[in-house]
Protein backbone atom coordinates (compact mmCIF):
# COMPACT_ATOMS: atom_id res chain seq x y z
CA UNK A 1 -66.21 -136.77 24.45
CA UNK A 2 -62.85 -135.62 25.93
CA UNK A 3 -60.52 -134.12 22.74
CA UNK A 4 -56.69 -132.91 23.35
CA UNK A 5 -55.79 -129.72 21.84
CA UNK A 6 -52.88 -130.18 19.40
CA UNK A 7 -52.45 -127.19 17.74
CA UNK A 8 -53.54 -124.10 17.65
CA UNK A 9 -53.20 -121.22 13.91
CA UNK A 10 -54.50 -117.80 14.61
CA UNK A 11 -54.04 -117.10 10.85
CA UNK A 12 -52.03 -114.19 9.47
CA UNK A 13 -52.87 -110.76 8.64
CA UNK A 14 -53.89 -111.68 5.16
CA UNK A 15 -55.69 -115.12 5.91
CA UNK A 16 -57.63 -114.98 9.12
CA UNK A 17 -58.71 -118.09 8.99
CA UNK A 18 -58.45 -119.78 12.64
CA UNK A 19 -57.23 -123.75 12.62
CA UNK A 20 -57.26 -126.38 15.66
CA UNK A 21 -55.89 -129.60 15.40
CA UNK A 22 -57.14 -131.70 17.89
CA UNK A 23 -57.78 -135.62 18.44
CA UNK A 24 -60.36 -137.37 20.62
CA UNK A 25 -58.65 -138.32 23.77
CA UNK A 26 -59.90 -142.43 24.53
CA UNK A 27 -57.97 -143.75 27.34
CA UNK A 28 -57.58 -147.21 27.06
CA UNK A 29 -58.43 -148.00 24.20
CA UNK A 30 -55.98 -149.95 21.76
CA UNK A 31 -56.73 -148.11 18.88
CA UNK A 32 -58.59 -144.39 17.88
CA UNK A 33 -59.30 -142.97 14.66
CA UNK A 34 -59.69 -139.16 14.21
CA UNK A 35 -62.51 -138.93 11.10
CA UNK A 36 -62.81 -135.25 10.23
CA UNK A 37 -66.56 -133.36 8.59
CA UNK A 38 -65.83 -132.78 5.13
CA UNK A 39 -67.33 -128.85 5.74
CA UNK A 40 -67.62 -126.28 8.26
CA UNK A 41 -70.54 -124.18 8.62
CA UNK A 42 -68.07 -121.63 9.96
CA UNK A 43 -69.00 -118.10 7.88
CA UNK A 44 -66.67 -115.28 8.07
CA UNK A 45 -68.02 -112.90 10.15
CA UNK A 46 -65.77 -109.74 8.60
CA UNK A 47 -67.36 -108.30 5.71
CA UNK A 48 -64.99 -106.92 2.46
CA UNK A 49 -63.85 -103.28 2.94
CA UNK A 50 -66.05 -100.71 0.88
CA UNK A 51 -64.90 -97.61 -0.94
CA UNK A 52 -65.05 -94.66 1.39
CA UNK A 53 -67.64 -92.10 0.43
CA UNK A 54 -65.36 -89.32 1.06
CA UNK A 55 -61.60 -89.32 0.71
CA UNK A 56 -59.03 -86.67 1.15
CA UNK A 57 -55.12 -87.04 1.10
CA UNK A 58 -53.42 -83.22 1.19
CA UNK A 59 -50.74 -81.94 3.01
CA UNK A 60 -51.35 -80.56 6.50
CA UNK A 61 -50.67 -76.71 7.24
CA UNK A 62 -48.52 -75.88 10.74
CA UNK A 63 -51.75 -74.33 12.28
CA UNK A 64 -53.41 -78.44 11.99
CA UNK A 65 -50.39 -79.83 14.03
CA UNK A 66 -50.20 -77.17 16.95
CA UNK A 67 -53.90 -77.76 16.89
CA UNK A 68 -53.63 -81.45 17.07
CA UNK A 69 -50.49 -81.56 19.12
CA UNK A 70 -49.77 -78.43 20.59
CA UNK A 71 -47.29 -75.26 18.94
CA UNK A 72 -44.47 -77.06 20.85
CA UNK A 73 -44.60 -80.57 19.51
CA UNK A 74 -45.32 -79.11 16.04
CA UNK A 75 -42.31 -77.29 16.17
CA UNK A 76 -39.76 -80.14 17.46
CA UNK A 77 -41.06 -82.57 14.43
CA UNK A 78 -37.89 -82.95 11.72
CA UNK A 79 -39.30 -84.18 8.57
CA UNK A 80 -38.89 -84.26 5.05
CA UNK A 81 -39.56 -80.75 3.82
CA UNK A 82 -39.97 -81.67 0.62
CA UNK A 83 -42.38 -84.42 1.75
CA UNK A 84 -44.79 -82.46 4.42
CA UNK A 85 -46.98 -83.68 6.68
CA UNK A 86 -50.11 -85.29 4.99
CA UNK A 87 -53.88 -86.15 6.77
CA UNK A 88 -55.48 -88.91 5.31
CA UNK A 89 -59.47 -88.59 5.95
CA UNK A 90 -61.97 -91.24 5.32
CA UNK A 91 -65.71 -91.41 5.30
CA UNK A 92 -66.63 -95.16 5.68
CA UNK A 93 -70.72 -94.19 5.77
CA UNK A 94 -72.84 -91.00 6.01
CA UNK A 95 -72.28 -90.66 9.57
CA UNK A 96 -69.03 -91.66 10.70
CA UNK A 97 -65.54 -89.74 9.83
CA UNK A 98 -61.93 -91.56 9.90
CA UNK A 99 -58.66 -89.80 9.90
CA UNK A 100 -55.19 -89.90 10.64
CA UNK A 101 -51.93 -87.88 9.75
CA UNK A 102 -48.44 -88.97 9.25
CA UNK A 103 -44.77 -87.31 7.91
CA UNK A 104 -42.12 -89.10 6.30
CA UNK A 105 -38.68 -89.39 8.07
CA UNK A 106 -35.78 -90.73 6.18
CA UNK A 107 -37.34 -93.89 4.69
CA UNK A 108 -40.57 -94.05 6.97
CA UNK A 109 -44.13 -92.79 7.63
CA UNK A 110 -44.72 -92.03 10.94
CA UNK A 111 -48.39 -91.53 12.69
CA UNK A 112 -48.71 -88.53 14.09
CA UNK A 113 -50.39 -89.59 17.60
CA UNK A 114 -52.37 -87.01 18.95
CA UNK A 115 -55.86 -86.04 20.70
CA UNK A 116 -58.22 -84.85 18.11
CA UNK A 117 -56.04 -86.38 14.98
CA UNK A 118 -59.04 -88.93 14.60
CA UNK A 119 -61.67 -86.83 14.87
CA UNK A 120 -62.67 -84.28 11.88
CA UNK A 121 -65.77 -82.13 11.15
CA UNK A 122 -67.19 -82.86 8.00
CA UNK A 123 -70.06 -81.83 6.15
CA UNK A 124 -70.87 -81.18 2.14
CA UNK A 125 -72.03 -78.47 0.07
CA UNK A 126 -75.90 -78.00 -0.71
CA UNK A 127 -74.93 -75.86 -3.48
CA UNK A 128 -72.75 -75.11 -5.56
CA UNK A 129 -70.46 -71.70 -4.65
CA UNK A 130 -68.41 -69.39 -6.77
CA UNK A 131 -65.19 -67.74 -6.10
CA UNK A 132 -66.74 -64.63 -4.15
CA UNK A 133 -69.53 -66.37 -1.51
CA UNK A 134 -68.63 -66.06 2.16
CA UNK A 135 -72.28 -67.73 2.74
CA UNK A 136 -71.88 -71.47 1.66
CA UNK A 137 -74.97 -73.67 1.96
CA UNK A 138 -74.37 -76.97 3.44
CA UNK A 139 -75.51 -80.67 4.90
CA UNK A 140 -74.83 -83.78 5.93
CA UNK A 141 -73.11 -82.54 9.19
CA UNK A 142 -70.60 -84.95 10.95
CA UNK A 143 -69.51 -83.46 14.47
CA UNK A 144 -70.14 -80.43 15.00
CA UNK A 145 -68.80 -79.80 18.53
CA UNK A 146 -65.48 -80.69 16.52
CA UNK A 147 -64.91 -77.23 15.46
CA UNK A 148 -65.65 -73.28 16.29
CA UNK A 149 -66.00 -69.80 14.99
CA UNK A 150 -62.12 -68.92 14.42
CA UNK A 151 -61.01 -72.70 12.57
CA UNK A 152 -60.33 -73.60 9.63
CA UNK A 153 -61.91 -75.38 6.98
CA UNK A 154 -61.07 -77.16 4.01
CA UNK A 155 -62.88 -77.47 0.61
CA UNK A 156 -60.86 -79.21 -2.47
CA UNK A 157 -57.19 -77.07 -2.46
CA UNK A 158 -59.38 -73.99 -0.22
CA UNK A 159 -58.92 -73.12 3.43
CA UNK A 160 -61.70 -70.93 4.35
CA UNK A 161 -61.70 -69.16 7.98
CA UNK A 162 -65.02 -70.05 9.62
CA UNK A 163 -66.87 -66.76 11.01
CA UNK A 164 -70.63 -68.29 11.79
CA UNK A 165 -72.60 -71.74 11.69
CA UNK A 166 -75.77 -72.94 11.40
CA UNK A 167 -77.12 -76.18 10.66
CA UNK A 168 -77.55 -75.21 7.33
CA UNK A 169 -75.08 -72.46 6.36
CA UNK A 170 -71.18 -71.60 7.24
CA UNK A 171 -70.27 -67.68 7.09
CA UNK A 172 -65.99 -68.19 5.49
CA UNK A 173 -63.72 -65.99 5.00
CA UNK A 174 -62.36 -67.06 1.28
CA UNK A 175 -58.74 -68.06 0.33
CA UNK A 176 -56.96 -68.36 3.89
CA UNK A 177 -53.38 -69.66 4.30
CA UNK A 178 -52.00 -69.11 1.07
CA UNK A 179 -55.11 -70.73 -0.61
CA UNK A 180 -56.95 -68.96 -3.25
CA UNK A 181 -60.75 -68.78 -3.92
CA UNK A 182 -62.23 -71.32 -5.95
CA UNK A 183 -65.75 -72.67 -7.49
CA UNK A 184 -67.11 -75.40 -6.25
CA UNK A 185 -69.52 -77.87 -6.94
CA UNK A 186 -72.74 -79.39 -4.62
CA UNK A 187 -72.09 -82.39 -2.82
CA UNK A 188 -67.94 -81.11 -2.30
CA UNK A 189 -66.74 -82.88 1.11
CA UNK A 190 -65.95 -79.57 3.21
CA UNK A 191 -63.33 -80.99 6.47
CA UNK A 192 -62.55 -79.02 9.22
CA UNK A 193 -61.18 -80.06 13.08
């Protein structure tokens, strides 16, 4: 069977359902009826987004932009003071890390675009810690080659300096960039790039 194309719907970004119209091309012939199947066994191939396992939304501190974009570039962005520059970090699964950072100017976000802004060291506590331990227990490791002795490392509100690593423990220095020592709990998502 020979069919002409007549139209063609890629769908929209909140319906992505793909439609062709299209009749059966009979040369010739006096007359042609186009008789549509009453179903498709078409199944969506895109599953529903699930809720992240990890989530963090907190303002970024100068020494994350030079890192991500260089000293330069940090210093030449104009935003909203008031506003900041935020990172967004997701943890779809176990294994894999998602992350992104933008700054409002005048009435818009804008992505900041830069080398390692996607990519974030992650891990979680094994234990919980109180306000005074430098060793913190941890697991569930997510790139490791992501960050070094020297970084920085975020748990809840608290930067922590990172002195050692092992596969199983950090060495910190507590309470780092005008954070403040805290408690907390096992299982705490600990971010660092």
């Amino acid at each position: 069977l020979i069919y002409r194309v007549d139209s063609i719907s890629l769908g929209t970004s909140s319906k992505g359902e793909i439609s062709i119209e299209f009749s059966e091309d009979v040369y010739r012939a006096s007359q042609a009826v186009l008789v549509l199947p009453d179903y498709t066994k078409w199944v969506n191939p895109i599953a529903e987004p699930v809720e992240a396992l990890g989530q963090l939304v907190n303002t970024l501190p100068y020494y994350a932009i030079a890192k991500i974009q260089g000293d330069s570039y940090a210093r030449s962005l104009t935003y909203e003071s008031e506003v900041g520059i935020y990172g967004v970090i997701a943890a779809p699964s176990r294994d894999t890390l998602n992350a992104q950072a933008y700054y409002k100017s005048g009435n818009s976000w804008i992505t900041l675009e830069g080398k390692a802004a996607s990519k974030v060291f992650s891990c979680t506590l094994s234990a919980d810690i109180n306000q005074t331990s430098t060793v913190i227990p941890i697991e569930n490791i997510i790139d490791t080659v992501l960050i070094g002795i020297g970084d920085f490392i975020e748990v809840g509100q608290e930067y922590m300096g990172l002195e050692a690593i092992t596969s199983t423990t950090m060495t910190v220095k507590r309470g780092v960039m005008s954070s403040y020592p805290r408690v907390h709990s096992a299982g705490a998502r600990v971010y660092g790039s």
